[in-house]
C-alpha atoms as a PDB file:
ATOM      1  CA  UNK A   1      33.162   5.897  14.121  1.00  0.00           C
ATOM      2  CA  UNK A   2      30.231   4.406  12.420  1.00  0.00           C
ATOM      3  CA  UNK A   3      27.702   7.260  10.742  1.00  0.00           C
ATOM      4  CA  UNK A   4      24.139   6.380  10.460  1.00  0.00           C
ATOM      5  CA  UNK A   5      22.741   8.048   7.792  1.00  0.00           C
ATOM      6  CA  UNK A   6      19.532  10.769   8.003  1.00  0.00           C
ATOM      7  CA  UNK A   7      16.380   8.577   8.097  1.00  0.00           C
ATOM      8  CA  UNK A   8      13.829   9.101   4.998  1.00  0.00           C
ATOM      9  CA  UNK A   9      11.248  11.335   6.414  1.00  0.00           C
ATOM     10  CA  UNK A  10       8.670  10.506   4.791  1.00  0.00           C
ATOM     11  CA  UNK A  11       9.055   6.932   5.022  1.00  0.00           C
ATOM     12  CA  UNK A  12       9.675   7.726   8.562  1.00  0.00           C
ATOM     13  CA  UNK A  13       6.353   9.378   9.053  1.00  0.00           C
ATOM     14  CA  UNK A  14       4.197   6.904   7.429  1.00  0.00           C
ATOM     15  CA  UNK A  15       5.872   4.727   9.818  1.00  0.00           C
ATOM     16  CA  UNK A  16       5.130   6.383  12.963  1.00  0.00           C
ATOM     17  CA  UNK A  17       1.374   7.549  11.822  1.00  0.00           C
ATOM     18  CA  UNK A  18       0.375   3.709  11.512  1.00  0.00           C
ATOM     19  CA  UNK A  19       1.672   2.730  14.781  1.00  0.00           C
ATOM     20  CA  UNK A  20       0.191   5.929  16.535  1.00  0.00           C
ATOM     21  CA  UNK A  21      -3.229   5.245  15.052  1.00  0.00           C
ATOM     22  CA  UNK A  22      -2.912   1.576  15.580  1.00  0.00           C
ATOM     23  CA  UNK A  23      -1.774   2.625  19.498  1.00  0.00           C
ATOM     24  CA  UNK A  24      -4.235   4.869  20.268  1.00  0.00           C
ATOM     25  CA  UNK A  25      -7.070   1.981  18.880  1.00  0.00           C
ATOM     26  CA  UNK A  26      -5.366  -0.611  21.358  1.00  0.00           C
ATOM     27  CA  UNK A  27      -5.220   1.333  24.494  1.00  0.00           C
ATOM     28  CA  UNK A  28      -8.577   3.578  23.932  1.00  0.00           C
ATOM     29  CA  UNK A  29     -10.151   0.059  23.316  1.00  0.00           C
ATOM     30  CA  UNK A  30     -11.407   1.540  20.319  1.00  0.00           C
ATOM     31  CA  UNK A  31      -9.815  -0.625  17.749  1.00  0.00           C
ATOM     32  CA  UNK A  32     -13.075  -3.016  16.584  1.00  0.00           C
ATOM     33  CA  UNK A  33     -15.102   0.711  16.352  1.00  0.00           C
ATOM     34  CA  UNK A  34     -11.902   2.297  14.348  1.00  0.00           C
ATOM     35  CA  UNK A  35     -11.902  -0.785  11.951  1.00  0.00           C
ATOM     36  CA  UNK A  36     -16.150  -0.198  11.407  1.00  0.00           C
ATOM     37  CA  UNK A  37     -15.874   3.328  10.538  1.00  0.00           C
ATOM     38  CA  UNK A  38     -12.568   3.746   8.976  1.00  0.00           C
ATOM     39  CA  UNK A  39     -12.028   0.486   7.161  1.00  0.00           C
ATOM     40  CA  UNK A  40     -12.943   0.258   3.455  1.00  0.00           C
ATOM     41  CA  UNK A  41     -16.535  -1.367   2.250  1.00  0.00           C
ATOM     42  CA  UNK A  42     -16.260  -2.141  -1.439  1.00  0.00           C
ATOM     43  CA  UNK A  43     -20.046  -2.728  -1.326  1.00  0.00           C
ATOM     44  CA  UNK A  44     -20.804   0.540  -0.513  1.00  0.00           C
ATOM     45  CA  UNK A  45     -18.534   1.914  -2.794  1.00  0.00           C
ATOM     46  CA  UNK A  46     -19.826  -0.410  -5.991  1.00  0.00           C
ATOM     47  CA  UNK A  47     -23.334  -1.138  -4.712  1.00  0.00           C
ATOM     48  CA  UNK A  48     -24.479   0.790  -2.334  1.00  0.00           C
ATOM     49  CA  UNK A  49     -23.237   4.340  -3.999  1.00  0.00           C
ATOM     50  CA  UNK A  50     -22.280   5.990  -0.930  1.00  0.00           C
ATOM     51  CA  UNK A  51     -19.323   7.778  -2.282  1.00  0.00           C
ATOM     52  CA  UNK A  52     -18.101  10.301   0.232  1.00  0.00           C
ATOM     53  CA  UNK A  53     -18.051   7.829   2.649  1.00  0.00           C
ATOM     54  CA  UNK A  54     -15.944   5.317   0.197  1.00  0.00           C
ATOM     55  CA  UNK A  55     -13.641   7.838  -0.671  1.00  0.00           C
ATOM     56  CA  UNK A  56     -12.817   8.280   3.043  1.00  0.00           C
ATOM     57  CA  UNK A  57     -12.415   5.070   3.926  1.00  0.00           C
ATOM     58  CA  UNK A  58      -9.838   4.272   0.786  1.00  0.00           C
ATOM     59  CA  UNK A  59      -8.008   6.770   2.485  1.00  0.00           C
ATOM     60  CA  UNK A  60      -8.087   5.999   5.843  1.00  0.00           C
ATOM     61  CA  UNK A  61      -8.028   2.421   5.578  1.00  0.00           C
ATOM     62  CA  UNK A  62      -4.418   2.801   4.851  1.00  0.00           C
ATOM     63  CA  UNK A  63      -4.057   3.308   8.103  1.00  0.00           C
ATOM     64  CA  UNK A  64      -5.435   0.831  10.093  1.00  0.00           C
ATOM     65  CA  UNK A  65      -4.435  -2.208  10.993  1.00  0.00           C
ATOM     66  CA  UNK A  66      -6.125  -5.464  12.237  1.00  0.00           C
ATOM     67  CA  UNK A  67      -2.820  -6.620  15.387  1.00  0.00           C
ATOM     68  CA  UNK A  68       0.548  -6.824  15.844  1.00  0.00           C
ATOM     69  CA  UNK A  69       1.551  -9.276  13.467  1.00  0.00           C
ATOM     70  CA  UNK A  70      -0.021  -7.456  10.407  1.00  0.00           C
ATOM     71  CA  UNK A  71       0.947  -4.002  11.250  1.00  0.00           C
ATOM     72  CA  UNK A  72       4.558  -5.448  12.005  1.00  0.00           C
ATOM     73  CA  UNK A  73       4.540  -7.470   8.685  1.00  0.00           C
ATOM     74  CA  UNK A  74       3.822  -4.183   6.895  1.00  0.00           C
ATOM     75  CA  UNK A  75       6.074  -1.307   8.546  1.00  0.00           C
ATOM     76  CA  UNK A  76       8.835  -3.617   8.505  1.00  0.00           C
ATOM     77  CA  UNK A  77       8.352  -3.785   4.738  1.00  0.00           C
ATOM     78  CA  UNK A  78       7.502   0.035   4.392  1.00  0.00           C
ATOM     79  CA  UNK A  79      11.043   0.518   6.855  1.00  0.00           C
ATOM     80  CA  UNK A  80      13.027  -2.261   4.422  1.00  0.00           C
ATOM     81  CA  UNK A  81      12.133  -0.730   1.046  1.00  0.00           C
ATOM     82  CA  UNK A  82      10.873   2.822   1.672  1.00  0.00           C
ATOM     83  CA  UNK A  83      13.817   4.564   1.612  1.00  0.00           C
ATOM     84  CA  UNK A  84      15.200   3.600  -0.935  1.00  0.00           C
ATOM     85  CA  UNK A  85      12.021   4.286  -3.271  1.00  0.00           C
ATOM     86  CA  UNK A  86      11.972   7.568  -1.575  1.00  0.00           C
ATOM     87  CA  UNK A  87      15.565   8.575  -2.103  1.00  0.00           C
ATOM     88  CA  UNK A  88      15.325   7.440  -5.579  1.00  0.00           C
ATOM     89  CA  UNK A  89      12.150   9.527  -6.995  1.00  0.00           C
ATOM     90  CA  UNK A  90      11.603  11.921  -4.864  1.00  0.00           C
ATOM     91  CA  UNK A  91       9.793  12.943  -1.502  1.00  0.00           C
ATOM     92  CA  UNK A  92       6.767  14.167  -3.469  1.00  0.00           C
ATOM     93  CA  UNK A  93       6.690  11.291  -5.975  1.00  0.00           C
ATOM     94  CA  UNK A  94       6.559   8.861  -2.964  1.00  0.00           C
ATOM     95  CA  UNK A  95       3.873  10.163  -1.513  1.00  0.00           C
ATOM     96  CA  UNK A  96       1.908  10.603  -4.172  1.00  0.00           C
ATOM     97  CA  UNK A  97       2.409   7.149  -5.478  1.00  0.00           C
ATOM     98  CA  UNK A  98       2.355   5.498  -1.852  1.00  0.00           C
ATOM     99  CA  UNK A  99      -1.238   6.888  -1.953  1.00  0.00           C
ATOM    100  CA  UNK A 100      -1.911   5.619  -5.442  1.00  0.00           C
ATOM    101  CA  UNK A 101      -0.725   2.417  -4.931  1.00  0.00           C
ATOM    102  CA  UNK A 102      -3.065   1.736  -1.512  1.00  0.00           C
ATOM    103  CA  UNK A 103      -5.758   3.579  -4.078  1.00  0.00           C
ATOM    104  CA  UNK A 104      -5.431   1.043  -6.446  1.00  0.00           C
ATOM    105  CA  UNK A 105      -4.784  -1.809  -4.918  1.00  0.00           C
ATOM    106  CA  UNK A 106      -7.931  -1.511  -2.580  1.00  0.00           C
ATOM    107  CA  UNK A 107     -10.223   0.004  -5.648  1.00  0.00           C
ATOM    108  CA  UNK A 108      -9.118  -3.542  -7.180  1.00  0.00           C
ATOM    109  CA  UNK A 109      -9.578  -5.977  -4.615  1.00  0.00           C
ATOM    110  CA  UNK A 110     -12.872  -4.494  -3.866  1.00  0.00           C
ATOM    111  CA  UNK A 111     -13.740  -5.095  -7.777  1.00  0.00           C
ATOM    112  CA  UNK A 112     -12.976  -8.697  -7.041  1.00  0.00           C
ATOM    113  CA  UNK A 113     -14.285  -9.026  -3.879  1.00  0.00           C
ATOM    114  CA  UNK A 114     -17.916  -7.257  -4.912  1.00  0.00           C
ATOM    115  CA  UNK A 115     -18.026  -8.635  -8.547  1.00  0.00           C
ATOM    116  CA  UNK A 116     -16.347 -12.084  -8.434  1.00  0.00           C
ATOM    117  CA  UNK A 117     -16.200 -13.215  -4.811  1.00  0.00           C
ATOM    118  CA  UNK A 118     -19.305 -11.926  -3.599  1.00  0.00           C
ATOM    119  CA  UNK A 119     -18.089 -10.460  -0.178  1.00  0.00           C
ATOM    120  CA  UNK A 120     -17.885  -6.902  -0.515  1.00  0.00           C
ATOM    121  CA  UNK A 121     -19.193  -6.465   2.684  1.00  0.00           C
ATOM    122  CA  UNK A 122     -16.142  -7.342   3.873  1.00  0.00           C
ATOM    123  CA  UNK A 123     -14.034  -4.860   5.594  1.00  0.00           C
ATOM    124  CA  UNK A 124     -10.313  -3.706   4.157  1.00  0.00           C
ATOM    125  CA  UNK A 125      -8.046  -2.580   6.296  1.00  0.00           C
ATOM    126  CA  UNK A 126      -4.245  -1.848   6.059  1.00  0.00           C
ATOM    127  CA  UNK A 127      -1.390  -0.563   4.881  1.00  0.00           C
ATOM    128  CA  UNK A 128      -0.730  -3.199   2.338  1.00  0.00           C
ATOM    129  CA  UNK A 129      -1.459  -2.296  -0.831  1.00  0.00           C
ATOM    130  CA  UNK A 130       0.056   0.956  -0.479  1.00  0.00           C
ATOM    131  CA  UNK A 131       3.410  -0.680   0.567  1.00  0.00           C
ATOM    132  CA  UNK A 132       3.227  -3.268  -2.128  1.00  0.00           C
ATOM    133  CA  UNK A 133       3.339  -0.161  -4.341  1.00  0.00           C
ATOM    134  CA  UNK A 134       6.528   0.530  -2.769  1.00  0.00           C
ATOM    135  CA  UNK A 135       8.047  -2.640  -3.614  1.00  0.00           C
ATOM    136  CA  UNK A 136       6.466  -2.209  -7.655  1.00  0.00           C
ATOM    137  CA  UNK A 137       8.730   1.563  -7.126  1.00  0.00           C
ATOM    138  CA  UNK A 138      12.051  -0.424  -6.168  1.00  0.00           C
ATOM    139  CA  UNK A 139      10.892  -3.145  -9.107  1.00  0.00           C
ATOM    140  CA  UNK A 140      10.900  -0.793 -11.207  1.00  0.00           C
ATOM    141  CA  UNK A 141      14.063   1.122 -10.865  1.00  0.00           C
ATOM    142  CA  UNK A 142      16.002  -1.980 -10.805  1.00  0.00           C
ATOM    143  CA  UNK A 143      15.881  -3.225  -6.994  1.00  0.00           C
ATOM    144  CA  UNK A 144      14.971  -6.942  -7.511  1.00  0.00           C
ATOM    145  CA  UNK A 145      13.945  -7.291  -3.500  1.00  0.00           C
ATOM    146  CA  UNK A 146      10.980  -5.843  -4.731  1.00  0.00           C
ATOM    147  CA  UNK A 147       9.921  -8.801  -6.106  1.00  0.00           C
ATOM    148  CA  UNK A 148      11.805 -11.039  -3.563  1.00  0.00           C
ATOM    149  CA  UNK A 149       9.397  -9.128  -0.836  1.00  0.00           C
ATOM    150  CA  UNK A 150       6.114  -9.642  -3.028  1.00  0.00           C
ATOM    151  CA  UNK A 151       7.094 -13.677  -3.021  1.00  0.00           C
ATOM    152  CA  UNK A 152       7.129 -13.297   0.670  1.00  0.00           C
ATOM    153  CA  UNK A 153       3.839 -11.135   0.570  1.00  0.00           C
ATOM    154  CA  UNK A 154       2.258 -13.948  -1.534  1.00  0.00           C
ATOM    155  CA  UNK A 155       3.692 -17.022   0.836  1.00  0.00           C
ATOM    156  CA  UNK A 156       2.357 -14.591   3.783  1.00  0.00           C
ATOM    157  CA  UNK A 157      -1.313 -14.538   1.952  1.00  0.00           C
ATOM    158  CA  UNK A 158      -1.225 -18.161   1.617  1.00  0.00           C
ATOM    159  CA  UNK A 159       0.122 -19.326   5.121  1.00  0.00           C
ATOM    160  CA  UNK A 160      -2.800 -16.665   5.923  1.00  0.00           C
ATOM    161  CA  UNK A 161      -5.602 -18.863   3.643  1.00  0.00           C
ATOM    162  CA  UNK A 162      -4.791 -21.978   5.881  1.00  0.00           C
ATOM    163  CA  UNK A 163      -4.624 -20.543   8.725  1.00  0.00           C
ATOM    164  CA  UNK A 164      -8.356 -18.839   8.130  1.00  0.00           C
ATOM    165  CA  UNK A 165      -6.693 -15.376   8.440  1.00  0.00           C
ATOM    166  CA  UNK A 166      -8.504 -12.795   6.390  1.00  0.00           C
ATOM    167  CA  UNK A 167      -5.497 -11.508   3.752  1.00  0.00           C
ATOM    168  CA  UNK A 168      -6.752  -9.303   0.683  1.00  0.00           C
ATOM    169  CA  UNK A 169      -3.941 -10.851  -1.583  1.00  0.00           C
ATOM    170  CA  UNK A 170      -5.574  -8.474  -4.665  1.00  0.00           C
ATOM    171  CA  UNK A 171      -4.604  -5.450  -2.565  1.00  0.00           C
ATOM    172  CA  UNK A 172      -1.267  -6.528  -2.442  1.00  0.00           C
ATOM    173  CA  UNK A 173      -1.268  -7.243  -6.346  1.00  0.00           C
ATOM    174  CA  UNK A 174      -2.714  -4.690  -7.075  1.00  0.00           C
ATOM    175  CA  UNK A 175      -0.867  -1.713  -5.409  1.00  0.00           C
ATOM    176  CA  UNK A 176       2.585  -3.974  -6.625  1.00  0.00           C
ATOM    177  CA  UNK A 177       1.211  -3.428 -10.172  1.00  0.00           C
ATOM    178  CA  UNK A 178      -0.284   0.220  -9.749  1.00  0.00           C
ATOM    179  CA  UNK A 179       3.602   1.012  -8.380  1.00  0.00           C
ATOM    180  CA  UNK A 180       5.337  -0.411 -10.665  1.00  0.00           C
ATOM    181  CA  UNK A 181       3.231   0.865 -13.578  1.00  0.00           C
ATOM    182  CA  UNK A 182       3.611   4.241 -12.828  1.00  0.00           C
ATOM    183  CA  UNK A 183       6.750   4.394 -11.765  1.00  0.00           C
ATOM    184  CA  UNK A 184       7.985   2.968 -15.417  1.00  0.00           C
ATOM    185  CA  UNK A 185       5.527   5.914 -16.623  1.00  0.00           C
ATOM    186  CA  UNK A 186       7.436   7.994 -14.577  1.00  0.00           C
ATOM    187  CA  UNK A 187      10.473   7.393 -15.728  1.00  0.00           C
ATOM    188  CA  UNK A 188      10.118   6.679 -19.632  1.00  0.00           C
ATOM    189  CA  UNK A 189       8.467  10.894 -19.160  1.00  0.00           C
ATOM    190  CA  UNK A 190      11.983  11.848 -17.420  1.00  0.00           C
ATOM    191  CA  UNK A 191      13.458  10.711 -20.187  1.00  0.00           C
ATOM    192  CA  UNK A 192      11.528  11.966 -23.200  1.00  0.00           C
ATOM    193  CA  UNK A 193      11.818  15.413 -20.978  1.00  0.00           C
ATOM    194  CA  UNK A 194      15.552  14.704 -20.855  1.00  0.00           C
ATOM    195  CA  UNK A 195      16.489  14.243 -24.541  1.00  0.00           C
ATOM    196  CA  UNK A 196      12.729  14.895 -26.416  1.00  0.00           C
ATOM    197  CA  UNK A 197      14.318  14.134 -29.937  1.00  0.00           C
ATOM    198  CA  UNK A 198      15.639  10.912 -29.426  1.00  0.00           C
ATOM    199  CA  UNK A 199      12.504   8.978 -31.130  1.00  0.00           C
ATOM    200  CA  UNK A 200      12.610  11.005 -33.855  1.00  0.00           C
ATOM    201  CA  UNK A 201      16.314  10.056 -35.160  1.00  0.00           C
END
């Protein structure tokens, strides 16, 4: 008899807490007003100085997502890789760098998109660049879909460009780096904490 093992539960919840947020937007027909006052406005982070409010929305920006095909395109990649990144560092590790990542990779697009590209005023939503830290996790411990699914992120940002989609490819390179960085942190500290004398020899 074929045993299916326990599901990740964290992984798991960040699963189900995107689809019930983007749910409840769809059938309250609330989802344009969710995306205005939850969705992430690097303009008023860098320009306009409103910083509660921009700390807020990095957060909850994570969490919202624009229809089907983007929230599908990102759970299925949270479902694919998450568990493994979970299983392998930890369940607080995950979620602390799963928040990280979408940190980073949203405080760097908006860099770009306020500083280089000019439209900051442009709203971020999604769970992207967290996620794509999930794949720089598995990248870095040695699980080379990581970088297969950040080529597919990439072909998915460009396929996006021509057909005038609005994809925030620095959120997804960005939250791939910030994972992947501090995941190789994380584990060159394990080791010094694991055998402290070794640089010394």
């Amino acid at each position: 008899m074929l045993k299916l093992g326990t599901p990740p539960p964290v992984t798991t919840a960040l699963v189900v807490v995107n689809i019930v947020v983007f749910a409840y937007g769809i059938l309250s027909n609330t989802q344009n007003a969710i995306i205005s006052n939850y969705g992430f406005v690097p303009n008023s982070l860098f320009k306009d100085s409103n910083l509660p409010d921009s700390i807020l929305r990095l957060f909850t920006s994570m969490f919202i997502h624009a229809g089907i095909a983007h929230i599908a395109f990102n759970l299925f990649a949270l479902a694919y890789m998450g568990g493994f990144a979970e299983r392998s560092i930890g369940r607080p590790k995950f979620i602390v760098l799963y928040i990280i990542a979408g940190l980073g990779g949203a405080l760097i697009h908006g860099i770009i998109a306020s500083f280089i590209l000019g439209n900051g005023y442009s709203v971020l939503i999604g769970a992207s660049g967290a996620i794509s830290g999930i794949l720089g996790i598995s990248a870095a411990l040695g699980d080379i879909r990581g970088y297969y699914w950040l080529a597919i992120q990439v072909l998915y940002v460009f396929i996006g460009s021509v057909t005038s989609l609005s994809i925030a490819f620095a959120a997804h390179v960005g939250g791939f780096i910030t994972g992947l960085v501090l995941t190789k942190l994380l584990i060159e500290m394990e080791r010094r904490k694991r055998n402290p004398y070794k640089d010394l020899a």
